[in-house]
Each structure stands twice: as structure tokens, then as C-alpha cells.
PDB file of N, CA and C in Angstrom:
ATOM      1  N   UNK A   1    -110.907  39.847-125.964  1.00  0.00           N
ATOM      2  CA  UNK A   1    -109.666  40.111-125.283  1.00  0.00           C
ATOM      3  C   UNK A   1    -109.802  41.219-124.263  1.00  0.00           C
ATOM      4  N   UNK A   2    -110.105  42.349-124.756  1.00  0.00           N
ATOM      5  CA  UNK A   2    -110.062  43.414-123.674  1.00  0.00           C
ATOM      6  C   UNK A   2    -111.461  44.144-122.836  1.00  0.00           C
ATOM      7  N   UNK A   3    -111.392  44.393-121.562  1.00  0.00           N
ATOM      8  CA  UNK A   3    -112.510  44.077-120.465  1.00  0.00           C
ATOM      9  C   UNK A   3    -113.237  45.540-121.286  1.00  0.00           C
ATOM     10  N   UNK A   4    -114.777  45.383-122.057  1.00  0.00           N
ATOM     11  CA  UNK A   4    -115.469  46.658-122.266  1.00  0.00           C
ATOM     12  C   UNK A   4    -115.917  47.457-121.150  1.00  0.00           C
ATOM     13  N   UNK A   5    -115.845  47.273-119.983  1.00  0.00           N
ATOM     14  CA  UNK A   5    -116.332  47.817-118.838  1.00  0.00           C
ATOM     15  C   UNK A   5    -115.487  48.818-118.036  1.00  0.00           C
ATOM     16  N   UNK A   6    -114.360  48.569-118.926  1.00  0.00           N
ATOM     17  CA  UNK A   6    -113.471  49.739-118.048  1.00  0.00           C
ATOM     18  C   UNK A   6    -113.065  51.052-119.075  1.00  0.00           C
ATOM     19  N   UNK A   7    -112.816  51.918-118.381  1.00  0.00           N
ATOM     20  CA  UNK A   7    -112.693  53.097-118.708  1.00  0.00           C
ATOM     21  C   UNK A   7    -111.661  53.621-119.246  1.00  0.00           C
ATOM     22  N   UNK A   8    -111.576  54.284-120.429  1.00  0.00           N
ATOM     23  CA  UNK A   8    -109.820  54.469-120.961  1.00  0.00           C
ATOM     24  C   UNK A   8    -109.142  55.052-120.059  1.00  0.00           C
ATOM     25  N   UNK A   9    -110.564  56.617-120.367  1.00  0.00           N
ATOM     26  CA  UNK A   9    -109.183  57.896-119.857  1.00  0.00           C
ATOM     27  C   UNK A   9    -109.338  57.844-117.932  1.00  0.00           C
ATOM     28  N   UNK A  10    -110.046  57.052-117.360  1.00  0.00           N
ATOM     29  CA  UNK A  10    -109.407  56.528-115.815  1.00  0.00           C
ATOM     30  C   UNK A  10    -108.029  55.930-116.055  1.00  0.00           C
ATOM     31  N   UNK A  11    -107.911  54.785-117.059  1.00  0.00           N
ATOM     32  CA  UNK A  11    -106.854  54.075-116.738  1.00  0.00           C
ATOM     33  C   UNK A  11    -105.305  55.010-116.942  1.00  0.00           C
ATOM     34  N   UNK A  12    -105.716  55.581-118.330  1.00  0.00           N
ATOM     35  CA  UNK A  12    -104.699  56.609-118.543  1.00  0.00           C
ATOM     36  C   UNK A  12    -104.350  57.246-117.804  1.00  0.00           C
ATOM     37  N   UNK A  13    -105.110  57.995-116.890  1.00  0.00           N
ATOM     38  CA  UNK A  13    -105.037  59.113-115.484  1.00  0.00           C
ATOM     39  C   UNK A  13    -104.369  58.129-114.606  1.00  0.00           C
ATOM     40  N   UNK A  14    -104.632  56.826-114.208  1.00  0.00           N
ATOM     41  CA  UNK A  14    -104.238  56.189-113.438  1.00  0.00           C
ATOM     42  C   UNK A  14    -102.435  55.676-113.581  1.00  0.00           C
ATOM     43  N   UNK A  15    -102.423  55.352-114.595  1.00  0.00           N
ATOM     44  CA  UNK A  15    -101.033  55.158-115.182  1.00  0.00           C
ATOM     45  C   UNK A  15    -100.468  56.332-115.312  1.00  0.00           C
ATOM     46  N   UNK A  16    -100.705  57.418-115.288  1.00  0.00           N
ATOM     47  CA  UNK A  16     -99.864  58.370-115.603  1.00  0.00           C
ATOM     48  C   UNK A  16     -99.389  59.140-114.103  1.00  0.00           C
ATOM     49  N   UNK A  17    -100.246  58.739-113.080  1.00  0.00           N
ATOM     50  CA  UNK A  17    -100.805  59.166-111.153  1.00  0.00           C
ATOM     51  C   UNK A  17     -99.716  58.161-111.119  1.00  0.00           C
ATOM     52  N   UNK A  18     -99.478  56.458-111.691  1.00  0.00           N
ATOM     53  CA  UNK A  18     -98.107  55.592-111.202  1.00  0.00           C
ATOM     54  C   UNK A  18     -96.658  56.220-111.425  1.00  0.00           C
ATOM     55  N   UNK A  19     -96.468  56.887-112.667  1.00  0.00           N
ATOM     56  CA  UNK A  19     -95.865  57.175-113.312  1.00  0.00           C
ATOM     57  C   UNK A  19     -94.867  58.643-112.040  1.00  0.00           C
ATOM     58  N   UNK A  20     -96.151  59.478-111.478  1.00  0.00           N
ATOM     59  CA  UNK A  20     -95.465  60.435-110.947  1.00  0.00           C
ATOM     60  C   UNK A  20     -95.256  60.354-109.687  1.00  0.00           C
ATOM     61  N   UNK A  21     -95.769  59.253-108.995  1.00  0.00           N
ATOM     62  CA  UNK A  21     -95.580  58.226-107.443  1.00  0.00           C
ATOM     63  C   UNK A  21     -94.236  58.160-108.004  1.00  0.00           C
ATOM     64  N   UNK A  22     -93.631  57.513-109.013  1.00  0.00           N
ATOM     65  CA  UNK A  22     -92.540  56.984-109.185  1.00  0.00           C
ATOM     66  C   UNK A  22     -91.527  57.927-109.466  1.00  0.00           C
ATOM     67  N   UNK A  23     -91.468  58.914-110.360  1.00  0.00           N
ATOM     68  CA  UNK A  23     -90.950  60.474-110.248  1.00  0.00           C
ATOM     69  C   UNK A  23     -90.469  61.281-108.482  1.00  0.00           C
ATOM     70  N   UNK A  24     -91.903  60.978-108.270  1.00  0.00           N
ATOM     71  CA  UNK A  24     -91.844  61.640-106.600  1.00  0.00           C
ATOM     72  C   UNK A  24     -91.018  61.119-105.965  1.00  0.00           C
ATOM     73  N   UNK A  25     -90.414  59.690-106.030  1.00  0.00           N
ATOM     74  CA  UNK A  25     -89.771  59.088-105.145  1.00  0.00           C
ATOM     75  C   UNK A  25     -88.207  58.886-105.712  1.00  0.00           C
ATOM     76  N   UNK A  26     -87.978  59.428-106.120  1.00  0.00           N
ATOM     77  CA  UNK A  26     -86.129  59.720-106.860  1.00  0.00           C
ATOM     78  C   UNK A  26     -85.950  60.714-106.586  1.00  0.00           C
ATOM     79  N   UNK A  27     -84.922  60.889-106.367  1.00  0.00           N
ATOM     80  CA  UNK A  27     -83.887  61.955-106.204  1.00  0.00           C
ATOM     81  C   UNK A  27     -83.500  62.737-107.708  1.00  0.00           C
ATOM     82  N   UNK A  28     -83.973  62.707-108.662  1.00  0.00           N
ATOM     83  CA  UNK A  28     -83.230  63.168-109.748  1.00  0.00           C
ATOM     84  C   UNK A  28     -84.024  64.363-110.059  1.00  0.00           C
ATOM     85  N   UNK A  29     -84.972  64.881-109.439  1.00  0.00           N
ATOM     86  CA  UNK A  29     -86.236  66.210-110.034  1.00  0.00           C
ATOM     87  C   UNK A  29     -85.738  66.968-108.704  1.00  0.00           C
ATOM     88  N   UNK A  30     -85.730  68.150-109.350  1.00  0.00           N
ATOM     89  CA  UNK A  30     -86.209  69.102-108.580  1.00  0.00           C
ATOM     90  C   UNK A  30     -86.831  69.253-106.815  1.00  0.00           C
ATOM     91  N   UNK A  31     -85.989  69.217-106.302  1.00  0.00           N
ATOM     92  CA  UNK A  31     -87.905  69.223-104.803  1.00  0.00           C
ATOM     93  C   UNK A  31     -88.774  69.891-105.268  1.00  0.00           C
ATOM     94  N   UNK A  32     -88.948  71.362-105.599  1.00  0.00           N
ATOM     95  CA  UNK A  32     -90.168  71.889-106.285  1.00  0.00           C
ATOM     96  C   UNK A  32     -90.918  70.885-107.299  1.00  0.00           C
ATOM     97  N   UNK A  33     -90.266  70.004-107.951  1.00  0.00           N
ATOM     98  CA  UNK A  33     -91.285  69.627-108.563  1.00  0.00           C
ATOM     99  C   UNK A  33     -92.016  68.195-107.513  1.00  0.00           C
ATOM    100  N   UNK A  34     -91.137  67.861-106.941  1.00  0.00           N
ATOM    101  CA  UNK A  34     -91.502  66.856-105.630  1.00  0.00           C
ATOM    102  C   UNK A  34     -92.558  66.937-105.185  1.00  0.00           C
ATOM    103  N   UNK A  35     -92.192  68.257-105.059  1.00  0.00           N
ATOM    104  CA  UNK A  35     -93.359  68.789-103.855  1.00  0.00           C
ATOM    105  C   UNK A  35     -94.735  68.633-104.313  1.00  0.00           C
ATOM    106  N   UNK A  36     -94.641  69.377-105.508  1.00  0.00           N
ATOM    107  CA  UNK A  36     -96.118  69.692-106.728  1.00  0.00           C
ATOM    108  C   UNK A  36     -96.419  68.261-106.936  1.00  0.00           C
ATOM    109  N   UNK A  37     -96.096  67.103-107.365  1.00  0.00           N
ATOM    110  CA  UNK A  37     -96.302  65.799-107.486  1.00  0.00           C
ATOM    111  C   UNK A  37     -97.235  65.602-106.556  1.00  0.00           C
ATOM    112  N   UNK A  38     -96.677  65.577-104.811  1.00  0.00           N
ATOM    113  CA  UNK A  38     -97.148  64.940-103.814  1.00  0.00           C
ATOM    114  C   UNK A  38     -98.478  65.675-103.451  1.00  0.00           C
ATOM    115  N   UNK A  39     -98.280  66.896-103.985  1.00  0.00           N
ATOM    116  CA  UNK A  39     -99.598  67.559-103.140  1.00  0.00           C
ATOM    117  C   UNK A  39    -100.999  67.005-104.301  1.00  0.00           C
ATOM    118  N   UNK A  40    -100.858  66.360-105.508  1.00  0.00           N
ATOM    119  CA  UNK A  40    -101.971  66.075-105.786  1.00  0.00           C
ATOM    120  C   UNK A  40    -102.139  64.498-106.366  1.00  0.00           C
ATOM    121  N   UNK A  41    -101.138  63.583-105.787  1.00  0.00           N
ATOM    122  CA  UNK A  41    -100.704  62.609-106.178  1.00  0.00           C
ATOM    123  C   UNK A  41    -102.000  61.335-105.627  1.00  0.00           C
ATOM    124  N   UNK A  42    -101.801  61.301-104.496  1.00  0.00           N
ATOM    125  CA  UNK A  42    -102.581  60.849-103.390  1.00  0.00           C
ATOM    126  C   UNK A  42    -104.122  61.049-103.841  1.00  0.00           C
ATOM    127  N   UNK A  43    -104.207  62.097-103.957  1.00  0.00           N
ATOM    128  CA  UNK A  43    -105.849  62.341-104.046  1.00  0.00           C
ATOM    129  C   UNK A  43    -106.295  62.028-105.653  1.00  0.00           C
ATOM    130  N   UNK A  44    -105.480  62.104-106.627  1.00  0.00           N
ATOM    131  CA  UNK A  44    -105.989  61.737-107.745  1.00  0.00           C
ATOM    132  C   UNK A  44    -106.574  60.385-107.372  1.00  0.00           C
ATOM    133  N   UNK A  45    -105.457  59.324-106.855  1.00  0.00           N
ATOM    134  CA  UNK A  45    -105.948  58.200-107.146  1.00  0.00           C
ATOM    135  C   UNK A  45    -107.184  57.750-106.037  1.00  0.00           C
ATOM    136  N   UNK A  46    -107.651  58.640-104.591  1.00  0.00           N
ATOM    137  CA  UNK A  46    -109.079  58.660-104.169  1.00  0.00           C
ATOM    138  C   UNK A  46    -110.004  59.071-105.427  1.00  0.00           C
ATOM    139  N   UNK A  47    -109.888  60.116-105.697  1.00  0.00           N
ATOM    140  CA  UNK A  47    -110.798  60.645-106.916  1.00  0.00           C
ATOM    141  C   UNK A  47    -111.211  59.428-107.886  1.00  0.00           C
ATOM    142  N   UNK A  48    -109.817  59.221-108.646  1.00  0.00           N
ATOM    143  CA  UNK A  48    -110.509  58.102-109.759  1.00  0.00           C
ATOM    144  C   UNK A  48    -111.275  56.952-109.476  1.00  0.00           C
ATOM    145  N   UNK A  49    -110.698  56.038-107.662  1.00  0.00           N
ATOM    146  CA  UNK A  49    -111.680  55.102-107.380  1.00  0.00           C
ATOM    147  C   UNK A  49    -112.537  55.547-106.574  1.00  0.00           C
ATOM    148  N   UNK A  50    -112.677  56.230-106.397  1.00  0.00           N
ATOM    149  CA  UNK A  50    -114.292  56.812-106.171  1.00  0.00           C
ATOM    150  C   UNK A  50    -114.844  56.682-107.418  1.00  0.00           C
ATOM    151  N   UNK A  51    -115.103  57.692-108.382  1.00  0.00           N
ATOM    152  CA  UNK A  51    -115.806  57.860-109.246  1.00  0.00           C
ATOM    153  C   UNK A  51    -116.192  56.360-110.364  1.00  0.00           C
ATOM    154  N   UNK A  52    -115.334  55.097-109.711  1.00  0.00           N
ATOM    155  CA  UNK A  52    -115.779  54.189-110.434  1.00  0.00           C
ATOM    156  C   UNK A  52    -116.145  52.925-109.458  1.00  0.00           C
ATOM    157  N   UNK A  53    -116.396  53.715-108.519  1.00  0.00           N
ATOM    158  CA  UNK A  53    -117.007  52.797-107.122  1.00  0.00           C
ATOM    159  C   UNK A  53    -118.569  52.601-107.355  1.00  0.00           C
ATOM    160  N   UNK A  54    -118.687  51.228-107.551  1.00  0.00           N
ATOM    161  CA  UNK A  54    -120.015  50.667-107.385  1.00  0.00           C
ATOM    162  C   UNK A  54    -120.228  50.156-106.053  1.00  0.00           C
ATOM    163  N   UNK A  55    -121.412  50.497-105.752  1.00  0.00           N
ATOM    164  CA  UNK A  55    -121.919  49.489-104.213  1.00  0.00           C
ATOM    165  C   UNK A  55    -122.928  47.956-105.175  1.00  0.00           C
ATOM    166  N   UNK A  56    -122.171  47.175-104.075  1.00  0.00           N
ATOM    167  CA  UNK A  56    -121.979  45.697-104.827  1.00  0.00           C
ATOM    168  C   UNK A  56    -123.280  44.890-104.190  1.00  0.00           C
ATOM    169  N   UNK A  57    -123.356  45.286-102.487  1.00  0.00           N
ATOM    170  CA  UNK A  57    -124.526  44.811-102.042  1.00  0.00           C
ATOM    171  C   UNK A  57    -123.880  45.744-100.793  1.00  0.00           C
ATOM    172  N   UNK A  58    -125.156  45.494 -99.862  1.00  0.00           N
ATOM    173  CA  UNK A  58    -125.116  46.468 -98.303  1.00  0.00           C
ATOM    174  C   UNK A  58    -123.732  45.538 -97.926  1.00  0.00           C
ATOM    175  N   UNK A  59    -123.571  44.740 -97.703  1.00  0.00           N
ATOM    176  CA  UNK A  59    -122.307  43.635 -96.452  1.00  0.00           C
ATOM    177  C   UNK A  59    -121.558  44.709 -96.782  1.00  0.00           C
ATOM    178  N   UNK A  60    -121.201  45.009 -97.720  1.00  0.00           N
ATOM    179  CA  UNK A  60    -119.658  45.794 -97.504  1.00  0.00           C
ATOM    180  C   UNK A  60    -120.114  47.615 -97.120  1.00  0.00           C
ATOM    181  N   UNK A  61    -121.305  47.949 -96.883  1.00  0.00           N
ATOM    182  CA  UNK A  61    -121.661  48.988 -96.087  1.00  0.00           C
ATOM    183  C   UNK A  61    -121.525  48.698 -95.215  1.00  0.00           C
ATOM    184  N   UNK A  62    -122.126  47.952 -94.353  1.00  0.00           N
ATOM    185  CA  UNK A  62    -122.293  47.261 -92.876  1.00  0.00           C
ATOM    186  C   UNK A  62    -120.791  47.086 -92.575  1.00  0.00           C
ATOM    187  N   UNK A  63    -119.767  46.873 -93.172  1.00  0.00           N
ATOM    188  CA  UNK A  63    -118.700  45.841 -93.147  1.00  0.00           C
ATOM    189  C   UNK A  63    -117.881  47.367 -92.734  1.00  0.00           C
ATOM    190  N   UNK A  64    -117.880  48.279 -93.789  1.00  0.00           N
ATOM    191  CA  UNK A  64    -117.220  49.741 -93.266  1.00  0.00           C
ATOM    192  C   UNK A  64    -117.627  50.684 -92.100  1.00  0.00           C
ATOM    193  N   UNK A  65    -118.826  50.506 -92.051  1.00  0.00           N
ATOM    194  CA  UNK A  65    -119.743  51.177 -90.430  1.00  0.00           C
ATOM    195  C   UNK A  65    -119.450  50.478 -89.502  1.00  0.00           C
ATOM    196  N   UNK A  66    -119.647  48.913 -89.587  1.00  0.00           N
ATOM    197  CA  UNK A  66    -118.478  48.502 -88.360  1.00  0.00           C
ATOM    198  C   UNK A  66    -117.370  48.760 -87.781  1.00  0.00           C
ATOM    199  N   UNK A  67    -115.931  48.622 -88.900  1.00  0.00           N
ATOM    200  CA  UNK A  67    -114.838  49.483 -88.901  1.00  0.00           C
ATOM    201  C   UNK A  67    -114.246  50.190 -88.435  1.00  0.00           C
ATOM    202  N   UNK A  68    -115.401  51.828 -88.743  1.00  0.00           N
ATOM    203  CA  UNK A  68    -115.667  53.126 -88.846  1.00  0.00           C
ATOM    204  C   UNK A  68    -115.854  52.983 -87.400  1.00  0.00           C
ATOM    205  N   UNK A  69    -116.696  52.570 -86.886  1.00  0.00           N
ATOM    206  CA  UNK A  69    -117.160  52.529 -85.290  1.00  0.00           C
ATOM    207  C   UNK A  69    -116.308  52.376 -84.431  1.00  0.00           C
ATOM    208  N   UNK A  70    -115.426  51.261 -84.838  1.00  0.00           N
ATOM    209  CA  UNK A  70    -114.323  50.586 -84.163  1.00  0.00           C
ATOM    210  C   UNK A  70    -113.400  51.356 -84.135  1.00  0.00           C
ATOM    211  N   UNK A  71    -112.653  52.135 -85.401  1.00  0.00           N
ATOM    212  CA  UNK A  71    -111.714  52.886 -85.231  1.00  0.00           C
ATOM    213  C   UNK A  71    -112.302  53.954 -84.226  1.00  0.00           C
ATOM    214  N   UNK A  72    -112.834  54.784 -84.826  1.00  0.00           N
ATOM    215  CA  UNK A  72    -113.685  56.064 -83.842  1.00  0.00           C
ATOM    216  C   UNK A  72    -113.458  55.295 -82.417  1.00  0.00           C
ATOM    217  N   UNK A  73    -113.953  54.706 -81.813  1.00  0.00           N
ATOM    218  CA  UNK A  73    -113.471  54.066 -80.363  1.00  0.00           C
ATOM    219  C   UNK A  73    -112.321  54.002 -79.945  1.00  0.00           C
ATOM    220  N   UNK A  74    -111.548  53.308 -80.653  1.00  0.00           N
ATOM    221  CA  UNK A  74    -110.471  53.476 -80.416  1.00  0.00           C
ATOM    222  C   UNK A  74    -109.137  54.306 -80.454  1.00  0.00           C
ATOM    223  N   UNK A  75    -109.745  55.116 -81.471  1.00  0.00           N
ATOM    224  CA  UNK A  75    -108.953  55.947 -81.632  1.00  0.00           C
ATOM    225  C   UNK A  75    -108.919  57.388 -80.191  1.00  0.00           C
ATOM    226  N   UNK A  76    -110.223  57.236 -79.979  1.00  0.00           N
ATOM    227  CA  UNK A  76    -110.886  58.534 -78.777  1.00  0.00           C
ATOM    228  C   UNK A  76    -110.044  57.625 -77.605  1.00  0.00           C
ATOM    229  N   UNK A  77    -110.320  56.217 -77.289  1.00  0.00           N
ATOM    230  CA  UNK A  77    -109.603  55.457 -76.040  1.00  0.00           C
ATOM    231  C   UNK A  77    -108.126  55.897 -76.318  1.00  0.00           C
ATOM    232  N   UNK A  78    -107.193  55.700 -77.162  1.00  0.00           N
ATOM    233  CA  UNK A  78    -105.727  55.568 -77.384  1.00  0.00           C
ATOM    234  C   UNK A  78    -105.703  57.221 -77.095  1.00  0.00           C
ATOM    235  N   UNK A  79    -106.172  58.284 -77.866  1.00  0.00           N
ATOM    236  CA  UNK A  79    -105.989  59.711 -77.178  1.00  0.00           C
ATOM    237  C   UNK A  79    -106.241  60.287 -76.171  1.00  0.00           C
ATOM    238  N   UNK A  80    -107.472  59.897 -75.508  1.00  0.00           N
ATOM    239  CA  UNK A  80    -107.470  60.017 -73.932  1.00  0.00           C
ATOM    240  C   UNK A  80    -106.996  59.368 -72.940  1.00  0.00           C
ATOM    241  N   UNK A  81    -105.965  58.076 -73.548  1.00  0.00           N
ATOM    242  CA  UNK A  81    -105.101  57.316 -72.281  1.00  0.00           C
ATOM    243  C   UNK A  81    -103.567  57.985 -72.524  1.00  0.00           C
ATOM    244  N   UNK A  82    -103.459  58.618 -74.172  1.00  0.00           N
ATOM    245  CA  UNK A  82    -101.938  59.110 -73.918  1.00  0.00           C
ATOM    246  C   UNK A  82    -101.537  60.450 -73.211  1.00  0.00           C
ATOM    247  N   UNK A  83    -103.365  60.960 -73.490  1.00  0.00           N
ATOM    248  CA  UNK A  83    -102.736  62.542 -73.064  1.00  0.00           C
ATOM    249  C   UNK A  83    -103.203  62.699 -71.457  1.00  0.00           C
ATOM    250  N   UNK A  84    -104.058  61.474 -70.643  1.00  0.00           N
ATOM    251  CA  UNK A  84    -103.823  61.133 -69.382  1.00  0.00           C
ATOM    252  C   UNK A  84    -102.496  60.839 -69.090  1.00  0.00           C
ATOM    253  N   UNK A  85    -101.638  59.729 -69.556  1.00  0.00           N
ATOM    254  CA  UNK A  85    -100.542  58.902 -69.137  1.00  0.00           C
ATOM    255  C   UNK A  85     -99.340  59.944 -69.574  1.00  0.00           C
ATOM    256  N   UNK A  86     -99.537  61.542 -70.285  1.00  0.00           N
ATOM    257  CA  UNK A  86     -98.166  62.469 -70.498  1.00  0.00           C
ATOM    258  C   UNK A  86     -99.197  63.188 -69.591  1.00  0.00           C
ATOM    259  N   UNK A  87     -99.503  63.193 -68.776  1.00  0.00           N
ATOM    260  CA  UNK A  87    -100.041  64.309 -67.821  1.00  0.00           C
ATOM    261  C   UNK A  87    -101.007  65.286 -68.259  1.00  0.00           C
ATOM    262  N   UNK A  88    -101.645  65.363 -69.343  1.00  0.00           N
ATOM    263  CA  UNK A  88    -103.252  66.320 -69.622  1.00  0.00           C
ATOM    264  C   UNK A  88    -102.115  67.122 -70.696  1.00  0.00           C
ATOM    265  N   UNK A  89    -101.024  66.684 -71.001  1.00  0.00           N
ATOM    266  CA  UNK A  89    -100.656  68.447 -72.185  1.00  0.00           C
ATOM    267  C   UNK A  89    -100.217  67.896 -73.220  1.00  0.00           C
ATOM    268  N   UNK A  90    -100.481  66.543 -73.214  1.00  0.00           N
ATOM    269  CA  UNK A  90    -100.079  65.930 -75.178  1.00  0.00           C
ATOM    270  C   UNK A  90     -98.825  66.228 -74.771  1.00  0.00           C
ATOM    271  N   UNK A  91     -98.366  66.949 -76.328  1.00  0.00           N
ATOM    272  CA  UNK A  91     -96.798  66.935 -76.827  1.00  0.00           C
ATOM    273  C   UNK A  91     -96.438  68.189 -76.586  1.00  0.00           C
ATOM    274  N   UNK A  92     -95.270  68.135 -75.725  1.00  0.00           N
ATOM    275  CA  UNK A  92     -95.144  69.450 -74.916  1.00  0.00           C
ATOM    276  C   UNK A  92     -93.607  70.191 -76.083  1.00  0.00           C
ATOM    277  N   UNK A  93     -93.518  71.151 -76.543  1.00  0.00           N
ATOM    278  CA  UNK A  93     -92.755  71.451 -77.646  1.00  0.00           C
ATOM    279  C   UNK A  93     -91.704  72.780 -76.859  1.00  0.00           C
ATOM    280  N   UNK A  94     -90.543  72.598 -76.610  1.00  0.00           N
ATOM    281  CA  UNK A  94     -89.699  73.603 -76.066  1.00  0.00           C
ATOM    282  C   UNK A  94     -89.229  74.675 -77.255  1.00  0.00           C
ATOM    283  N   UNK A  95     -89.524  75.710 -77.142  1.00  0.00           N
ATOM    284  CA  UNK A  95     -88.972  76.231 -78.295  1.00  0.00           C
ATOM    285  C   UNK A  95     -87.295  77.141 -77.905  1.00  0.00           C
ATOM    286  N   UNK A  96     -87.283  77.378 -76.414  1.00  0.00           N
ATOM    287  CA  UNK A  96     -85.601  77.749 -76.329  1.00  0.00           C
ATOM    288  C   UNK A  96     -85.109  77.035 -74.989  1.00  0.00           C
ATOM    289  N   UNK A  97     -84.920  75.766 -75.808  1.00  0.00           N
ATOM    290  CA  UNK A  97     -84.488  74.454 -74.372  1.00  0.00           C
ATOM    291  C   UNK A  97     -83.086  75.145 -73.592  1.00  0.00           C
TER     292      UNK A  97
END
């Protein structure tokens, strides 16, 4: 019945990381405690699938360095055509309009 390959206390950590996604997003806590949720909410659940990340074969290396390349390109093209096309100063912020 149950998969021997997986890990308790990941899953536990993992269910308990759903548990405070779901906390975080109501109105009924605290913001202080909101806040404390969000700042380590996110990264638990990088952490846990990382640490149970197998590499399966290279394709899905190759498959992310492609990607990776692509974004990086594009991302440098889309920031040097917006902060050409607002005139060289990005986001210009008035502080006493």
C-alpha cells in the first residue's frame, strides 16, 4: 500500500508548510503572525524539494540551461528596451509631487 521511498518527516514538514500557506492567506491571525508565516513559507518548500531532488538523466539539465539562457536574454532585451523606451531613468519616483 504505502510508497517506501518517501520520506515521513519531508512529508510532515510539507503538510504542515500547506497548512500555514493556508493560515497566511485569511484574515483571522494576526498580521504579525502573517508576516512570520510568509517570510519562511516559500523557502521551506524550495528547501524540502531540493533536498529530495534526484537528477533522472542529463535531458532535463540540458532542458533547464536552455531555459536559463533564454530567460537571461530576454530578460537583459525586455530591460534595456524599457529603460530605452522611459528615456534611460527606469521608474522615476516623485517624492513631493
Amino acid at each position: 500500500m504505502g510508497d517506501n521511498s518517501r520520506i515521513n518527516w519531508i512529508d510532515t514538514a510539507k503538510g504542515i508548510g500547506i497548512v500555514l500557506v493556508v493560515i497566511g492567506h485569511t484574515r483571522f491571525f494576526p498580521k504579525a503572525i502573517i508576516d512570520m508565516i510568509f517570510t519562511f513559507h516559500m523557502p521551506l518548500f524550495f528547501f524540502l524539494s531540493g533536498y529530495v531532488f534526484r537528477e533522472k538523466s542529463n535531458f532535463y539539465v540540458a532542458q533547464i540551461k536552455q531555459l536559463l539562457l533564454k530567460y537571461v536574454i530576454l530578460s537583459f532585451a525586455f530591460s534595456t528596451s524599457y529603460c530605452y523606451l522611459s528615456g534611460g531613468g527606469g521608474t522615476r519616483i516623485m517624492l513631493n509631487p
